[in-house]
PDB file of N, CA and C in Angstrom:
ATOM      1  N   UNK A   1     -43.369  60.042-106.535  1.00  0.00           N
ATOM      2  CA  UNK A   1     -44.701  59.454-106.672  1.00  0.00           C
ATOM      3  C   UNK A   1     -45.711  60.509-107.130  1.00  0.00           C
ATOM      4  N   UNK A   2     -45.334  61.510-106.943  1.00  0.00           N
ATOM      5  CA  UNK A   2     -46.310  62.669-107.335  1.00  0.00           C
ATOM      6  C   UNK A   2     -46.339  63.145-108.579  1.00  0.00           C
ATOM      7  N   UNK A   3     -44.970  62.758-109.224  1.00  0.00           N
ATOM      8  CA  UNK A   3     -44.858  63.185-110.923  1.00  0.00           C
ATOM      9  C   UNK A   3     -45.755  61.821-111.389  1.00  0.00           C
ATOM     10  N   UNK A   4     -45.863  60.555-111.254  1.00  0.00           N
ATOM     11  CA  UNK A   4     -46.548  59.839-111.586  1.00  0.00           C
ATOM     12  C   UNK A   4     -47.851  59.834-111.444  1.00  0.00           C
ATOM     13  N   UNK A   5     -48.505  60.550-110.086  1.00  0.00           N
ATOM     14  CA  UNK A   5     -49.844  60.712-109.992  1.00  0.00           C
ATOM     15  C   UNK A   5     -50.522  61.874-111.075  1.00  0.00           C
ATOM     16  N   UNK A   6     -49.874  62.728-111.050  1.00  0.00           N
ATOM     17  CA  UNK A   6     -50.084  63.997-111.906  1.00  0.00           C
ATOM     18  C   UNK A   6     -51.015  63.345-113.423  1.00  0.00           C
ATOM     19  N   UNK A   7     -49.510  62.250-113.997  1.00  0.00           N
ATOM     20  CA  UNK A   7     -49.339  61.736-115.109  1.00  0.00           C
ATOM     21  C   UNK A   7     -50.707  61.134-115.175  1.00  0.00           C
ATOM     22  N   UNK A   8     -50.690  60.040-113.955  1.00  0.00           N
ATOM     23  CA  UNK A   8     -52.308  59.629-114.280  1.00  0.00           C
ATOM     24  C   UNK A   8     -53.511  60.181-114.214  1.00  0.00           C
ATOM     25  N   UNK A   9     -53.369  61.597-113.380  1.00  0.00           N
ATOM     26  CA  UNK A   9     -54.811  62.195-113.391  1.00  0.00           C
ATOM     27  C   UNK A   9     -54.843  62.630-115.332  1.00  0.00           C
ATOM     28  N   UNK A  10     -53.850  63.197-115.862  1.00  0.00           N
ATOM     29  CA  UNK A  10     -54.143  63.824-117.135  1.00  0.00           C
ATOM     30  C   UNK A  10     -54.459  62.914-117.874  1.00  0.00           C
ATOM     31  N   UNK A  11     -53.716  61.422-117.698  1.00  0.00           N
ATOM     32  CA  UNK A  11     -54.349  59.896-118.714  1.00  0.00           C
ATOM     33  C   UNK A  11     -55.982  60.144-118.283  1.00  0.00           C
ATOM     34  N   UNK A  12     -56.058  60.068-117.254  1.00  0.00           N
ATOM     35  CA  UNK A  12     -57.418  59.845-116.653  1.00  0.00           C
ATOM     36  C   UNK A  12     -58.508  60.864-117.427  1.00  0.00           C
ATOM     37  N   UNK A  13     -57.871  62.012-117.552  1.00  0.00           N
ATOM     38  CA  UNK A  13     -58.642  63.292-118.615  1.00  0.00           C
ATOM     39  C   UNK A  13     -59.061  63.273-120.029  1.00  0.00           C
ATOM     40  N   UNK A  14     -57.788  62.872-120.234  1.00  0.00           N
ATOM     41  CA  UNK A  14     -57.750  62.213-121.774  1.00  0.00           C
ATOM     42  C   UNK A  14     -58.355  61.412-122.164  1.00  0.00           C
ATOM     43  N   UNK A  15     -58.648  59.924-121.239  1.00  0.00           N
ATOM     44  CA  UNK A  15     -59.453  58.760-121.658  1.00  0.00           C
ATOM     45  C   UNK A  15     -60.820  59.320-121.633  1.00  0.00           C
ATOM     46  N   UNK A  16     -61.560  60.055-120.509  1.00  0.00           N
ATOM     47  CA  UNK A  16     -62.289  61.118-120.489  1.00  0.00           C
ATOM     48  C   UNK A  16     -62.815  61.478-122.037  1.00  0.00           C
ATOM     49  N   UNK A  17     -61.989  62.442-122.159  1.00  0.00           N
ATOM     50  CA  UNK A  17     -62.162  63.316-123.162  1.00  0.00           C
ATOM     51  C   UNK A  17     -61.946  62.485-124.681  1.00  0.00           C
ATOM     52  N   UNK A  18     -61.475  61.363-124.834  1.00  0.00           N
ATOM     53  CA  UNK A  18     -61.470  60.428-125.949  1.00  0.00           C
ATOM     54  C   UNK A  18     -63.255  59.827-125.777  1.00  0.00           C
ATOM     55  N   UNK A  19     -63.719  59.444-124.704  1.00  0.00           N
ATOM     56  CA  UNK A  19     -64.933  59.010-124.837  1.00  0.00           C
ATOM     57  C   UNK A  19     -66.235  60.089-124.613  1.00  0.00           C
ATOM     58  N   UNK A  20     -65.848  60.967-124.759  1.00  0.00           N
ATOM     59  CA  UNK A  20     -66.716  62.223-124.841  1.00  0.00           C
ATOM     60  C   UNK A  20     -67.786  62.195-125.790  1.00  0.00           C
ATOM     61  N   UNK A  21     -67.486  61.878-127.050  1.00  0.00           N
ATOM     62  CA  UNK A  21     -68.649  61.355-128.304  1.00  0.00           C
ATOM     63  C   UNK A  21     -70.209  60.486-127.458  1.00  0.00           C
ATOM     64  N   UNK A  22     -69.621  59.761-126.910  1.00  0.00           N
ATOM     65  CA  UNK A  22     -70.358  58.681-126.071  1.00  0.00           C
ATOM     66  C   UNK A  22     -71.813  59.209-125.086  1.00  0.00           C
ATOM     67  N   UNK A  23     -70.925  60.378-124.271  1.00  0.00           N
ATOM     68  CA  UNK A  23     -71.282  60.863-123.476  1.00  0.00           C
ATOM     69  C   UNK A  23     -73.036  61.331-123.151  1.00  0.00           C
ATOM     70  N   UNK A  24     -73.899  61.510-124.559  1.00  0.00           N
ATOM     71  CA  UNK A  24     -75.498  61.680-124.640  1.00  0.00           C
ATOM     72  C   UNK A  24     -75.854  60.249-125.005  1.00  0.00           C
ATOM     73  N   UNK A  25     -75.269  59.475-124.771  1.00  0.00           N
ATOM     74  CA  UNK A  25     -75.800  57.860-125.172  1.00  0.00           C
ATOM     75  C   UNK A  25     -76.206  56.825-123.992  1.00  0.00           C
ATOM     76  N   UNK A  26     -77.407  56.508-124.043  1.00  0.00           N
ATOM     77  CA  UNK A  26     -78.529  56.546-122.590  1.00  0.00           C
ATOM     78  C   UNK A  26     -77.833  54.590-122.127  1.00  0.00           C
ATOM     79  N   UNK A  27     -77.361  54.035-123.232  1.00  0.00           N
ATOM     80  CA  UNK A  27     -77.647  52.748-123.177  1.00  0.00           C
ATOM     81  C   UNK A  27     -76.405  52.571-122.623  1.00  0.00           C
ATOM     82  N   UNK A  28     -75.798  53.033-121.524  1.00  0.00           N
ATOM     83  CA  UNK A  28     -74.014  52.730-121.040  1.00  0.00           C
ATOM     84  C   UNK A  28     -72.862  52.738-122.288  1.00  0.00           C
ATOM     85  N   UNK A  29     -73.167  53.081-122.981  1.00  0.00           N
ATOM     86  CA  UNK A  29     -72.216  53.095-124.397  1.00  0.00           C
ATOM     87  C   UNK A  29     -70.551  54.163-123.291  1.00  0.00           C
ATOM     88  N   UNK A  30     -71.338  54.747-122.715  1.00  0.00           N
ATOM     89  CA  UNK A  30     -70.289  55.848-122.531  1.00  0.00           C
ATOM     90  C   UNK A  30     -69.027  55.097-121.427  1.00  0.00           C
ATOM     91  N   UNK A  31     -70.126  54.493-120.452  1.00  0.00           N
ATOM     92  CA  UNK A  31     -69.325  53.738-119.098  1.00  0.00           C
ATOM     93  C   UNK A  31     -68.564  52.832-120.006  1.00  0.00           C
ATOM     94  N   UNK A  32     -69.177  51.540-121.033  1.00  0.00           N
ATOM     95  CA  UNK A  32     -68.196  51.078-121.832  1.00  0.00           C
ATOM     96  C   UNK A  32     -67.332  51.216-122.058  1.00  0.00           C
ATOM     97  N   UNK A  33     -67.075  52.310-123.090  1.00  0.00           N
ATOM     98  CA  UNK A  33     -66.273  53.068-123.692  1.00  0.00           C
ATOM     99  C   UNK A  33     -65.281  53.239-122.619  1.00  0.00           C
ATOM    100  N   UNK A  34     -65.372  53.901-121.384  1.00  0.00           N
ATOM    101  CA  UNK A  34     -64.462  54.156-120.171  1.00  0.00           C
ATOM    102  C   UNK A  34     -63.973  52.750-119.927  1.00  0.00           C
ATOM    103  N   UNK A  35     -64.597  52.198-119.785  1.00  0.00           N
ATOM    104  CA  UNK A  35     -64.026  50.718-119.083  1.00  0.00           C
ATOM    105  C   UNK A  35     -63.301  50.519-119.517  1.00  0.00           C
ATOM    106  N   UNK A  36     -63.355  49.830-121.493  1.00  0.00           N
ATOM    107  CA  UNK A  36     -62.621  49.239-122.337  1.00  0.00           C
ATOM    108  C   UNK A  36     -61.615  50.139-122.352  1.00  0.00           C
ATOM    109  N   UNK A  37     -61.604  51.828-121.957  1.00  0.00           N
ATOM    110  CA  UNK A  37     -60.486  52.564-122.420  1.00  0.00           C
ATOM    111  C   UNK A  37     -59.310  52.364-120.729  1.00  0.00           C
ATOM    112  N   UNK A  38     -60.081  51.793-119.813  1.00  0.00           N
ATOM    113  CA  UNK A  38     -58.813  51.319-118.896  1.00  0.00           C
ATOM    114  C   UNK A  38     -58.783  52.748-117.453  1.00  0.00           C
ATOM    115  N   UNK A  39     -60.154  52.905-118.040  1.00  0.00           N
ATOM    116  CA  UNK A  39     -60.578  54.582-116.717  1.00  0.00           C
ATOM    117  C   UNK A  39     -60.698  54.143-115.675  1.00  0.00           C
ATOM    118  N   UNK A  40     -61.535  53.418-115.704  1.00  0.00           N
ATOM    119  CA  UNK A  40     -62.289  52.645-114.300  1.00  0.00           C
ATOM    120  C   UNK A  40     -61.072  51.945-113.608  1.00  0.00           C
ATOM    121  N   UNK A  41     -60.155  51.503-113.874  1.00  0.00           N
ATOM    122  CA  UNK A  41     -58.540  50.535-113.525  1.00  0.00           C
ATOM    123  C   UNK A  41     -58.029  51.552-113.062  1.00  0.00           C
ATOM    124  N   UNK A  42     -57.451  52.717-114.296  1.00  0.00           N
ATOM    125  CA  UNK A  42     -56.586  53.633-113.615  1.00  0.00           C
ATOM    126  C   UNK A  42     -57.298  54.893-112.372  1.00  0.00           C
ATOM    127  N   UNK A  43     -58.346  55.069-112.595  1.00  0.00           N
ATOM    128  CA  UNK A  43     -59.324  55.767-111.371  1.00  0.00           C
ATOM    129  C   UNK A  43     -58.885  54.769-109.898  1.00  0.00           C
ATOM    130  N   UNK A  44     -58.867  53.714-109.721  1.00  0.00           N
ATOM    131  CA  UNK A  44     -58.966  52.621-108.627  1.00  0.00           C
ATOM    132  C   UNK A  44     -57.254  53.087-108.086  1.00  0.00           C
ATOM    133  N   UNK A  45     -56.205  52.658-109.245  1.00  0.00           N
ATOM    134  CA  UNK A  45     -54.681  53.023-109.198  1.00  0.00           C
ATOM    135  C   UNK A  45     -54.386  54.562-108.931  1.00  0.00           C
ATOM    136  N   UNK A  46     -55.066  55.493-108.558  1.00  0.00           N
ATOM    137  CA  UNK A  46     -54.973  56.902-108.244  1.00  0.00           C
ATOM    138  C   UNK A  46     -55.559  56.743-107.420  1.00  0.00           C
ATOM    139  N   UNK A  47     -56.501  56.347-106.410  1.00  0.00           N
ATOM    140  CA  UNK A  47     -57.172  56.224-105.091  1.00  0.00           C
ATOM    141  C   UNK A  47     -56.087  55.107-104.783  1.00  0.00           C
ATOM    142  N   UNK A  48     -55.133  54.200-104.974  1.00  0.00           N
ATOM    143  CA  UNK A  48     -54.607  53.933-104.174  1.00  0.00           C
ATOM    144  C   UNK A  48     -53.295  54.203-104.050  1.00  0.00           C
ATOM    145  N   UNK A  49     -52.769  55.189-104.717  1.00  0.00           N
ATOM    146  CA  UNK A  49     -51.338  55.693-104.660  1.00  0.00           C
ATOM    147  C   UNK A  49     -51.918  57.174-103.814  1.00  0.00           C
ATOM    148  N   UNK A  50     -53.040  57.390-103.940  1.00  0.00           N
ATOM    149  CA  UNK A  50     -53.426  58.735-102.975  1.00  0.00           C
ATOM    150  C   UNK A  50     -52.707  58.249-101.466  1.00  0.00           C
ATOM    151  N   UNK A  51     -53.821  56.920-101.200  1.00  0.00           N
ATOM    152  CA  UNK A  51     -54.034  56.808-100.069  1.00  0.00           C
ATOM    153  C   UNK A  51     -52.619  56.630 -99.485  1.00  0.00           C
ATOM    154  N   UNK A  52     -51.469  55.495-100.115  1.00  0.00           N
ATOM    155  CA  UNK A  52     -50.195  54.980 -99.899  1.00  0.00           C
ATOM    156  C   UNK A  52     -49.784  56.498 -99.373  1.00  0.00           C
ATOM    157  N   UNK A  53     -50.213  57.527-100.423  1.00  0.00           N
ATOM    158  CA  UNK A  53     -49.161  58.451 -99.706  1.00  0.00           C
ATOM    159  C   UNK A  53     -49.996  59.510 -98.820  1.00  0.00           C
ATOM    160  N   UNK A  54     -51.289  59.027 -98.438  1.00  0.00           N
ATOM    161  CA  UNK A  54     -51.528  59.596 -96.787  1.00  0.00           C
ATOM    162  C   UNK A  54     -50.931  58.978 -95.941  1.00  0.00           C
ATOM    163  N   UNK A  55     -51.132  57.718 -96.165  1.00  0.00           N
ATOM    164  CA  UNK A  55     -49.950  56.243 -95.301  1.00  0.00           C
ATOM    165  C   UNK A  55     -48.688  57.187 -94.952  1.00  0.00           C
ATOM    166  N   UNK A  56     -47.874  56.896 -96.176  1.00  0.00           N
ATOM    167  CA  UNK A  56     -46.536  57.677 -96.191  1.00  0.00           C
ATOM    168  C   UNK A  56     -46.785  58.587 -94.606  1.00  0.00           C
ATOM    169  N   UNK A  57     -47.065  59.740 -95.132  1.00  0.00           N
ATOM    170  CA  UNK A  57     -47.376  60.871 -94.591  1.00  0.00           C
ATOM    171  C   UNK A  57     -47.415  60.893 -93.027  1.00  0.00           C
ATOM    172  N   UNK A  58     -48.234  59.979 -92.677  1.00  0.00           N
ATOM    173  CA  UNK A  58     -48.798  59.404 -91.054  1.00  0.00           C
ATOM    174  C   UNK A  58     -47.433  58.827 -90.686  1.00  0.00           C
ATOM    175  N   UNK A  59     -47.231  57.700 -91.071  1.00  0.00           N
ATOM    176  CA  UNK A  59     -45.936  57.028 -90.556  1.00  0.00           C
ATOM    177  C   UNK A  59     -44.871  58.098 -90.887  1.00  0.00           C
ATOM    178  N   UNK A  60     -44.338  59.200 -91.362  1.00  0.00           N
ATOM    179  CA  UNK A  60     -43.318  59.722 -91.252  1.00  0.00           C
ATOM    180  C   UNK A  60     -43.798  60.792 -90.041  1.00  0.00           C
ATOM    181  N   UNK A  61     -44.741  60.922 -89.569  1.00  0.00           N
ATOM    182  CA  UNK A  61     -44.646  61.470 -88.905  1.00  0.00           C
ATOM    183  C   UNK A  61     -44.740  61.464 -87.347  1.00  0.00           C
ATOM    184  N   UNK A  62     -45.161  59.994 -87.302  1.00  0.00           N
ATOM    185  CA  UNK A  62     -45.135  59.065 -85.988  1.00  0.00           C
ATOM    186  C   UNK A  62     -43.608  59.045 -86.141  1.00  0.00           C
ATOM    187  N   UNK A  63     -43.120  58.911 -87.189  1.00  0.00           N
ATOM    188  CA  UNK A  63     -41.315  58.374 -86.797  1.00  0.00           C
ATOM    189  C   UNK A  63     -40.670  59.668 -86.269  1.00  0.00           C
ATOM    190  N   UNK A  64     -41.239  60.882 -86.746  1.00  0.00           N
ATOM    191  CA  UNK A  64     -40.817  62.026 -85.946  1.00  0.00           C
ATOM    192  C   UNK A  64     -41.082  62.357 -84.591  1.00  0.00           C
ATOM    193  N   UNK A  65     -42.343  61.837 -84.555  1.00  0.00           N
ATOM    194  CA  UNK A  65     -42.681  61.895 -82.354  1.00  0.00           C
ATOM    195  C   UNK A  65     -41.532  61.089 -81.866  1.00  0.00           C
ATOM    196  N   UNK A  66     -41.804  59.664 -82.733  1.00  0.00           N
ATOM    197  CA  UNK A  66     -41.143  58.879 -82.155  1.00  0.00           C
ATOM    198  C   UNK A  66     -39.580  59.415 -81.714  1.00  0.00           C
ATOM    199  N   UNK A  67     -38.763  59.241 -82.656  1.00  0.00           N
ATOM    200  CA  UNK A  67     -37.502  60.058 -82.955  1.00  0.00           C
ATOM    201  C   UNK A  67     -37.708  61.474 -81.500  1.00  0.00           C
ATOM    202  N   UNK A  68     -38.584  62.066 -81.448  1.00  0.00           N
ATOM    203  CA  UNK A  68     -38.431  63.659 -80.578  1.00  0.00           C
ATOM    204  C   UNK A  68     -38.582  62.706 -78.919  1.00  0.00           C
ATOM    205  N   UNK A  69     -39.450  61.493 -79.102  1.00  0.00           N
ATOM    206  CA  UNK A  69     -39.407  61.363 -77.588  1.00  0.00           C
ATOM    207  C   UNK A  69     -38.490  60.217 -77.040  1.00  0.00           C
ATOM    208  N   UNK A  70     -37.438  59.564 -78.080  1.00  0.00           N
ATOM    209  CA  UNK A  70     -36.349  59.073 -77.831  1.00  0.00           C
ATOM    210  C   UNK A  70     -35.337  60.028 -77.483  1.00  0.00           C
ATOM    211  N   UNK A  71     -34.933  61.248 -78.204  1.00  0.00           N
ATOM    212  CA  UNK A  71     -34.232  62.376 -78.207  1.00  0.00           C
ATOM    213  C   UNK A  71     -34.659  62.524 -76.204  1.00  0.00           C
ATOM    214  N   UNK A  72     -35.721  63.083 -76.201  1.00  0.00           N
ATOM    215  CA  UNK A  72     -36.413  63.402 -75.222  1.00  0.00           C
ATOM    216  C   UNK A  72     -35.981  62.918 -73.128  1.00  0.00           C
ATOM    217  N   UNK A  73     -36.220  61.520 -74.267  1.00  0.00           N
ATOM    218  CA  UNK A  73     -35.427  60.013 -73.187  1.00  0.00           C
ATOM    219  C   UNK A  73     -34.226  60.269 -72.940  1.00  0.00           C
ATOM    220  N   UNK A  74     -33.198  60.299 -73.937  1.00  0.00           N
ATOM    221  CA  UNK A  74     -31.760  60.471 -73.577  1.00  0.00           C
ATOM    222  C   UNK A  74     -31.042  61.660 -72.821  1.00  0.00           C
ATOM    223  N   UNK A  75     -31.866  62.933 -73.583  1.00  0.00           N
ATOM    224  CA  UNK A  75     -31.351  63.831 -72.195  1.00  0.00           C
ATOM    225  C   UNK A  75     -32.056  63.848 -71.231  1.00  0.00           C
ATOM    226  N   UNK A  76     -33.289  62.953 -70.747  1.00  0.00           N
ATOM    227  CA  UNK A  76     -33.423  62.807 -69.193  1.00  0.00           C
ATOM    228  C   UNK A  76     -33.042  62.272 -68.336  1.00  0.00           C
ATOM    229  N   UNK A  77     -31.884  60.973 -69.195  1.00  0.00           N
ATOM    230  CA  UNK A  77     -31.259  59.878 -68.454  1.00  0.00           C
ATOM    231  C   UNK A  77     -29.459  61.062 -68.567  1.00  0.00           C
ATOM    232  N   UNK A  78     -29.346  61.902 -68.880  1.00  0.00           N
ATOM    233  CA  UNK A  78     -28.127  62.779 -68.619  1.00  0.00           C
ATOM    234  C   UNK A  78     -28.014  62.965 -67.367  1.00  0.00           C
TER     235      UNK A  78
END
């Protein structure tokens, strides 16, 4: 999941840097430009593959308490 996030931060740069021309233009020309180029979508899809893998992260590591105080259980019932 992380070679894919990578991938989208640099799309994310690129679409960026494709609407850069835009960028001194007072009348939203620039936000446009981002929108129609699919920034604003893939910005949303990188905040939520972040978060999935703080998720990830938390639950693997509850499964490790968990897991240490089952371990824990069995040699007290020895």
């Amino acid at each position: 999941m992380i070679i894919n996030l990578e991938i989208m931060k640099k799309r994310l740069e690129q679409i960026k840097s494709q609407a850069s021309h835009w960028l001194s233009s007072s009348d939203g020309s620039y936000e446009m430009c981002l929108n129609e180029k699919g920034y604003y979508k893939l910005q949303k899809h990188i905040k939520l593959v972040e978060r999935l893998n703080e998720i990830e992260d938390t639950v693997d590591a509850l499964m490790d308490e968990h897991n240490a105080i089952l371990e824990q259980i069995g040699e007290d019932m020895r």
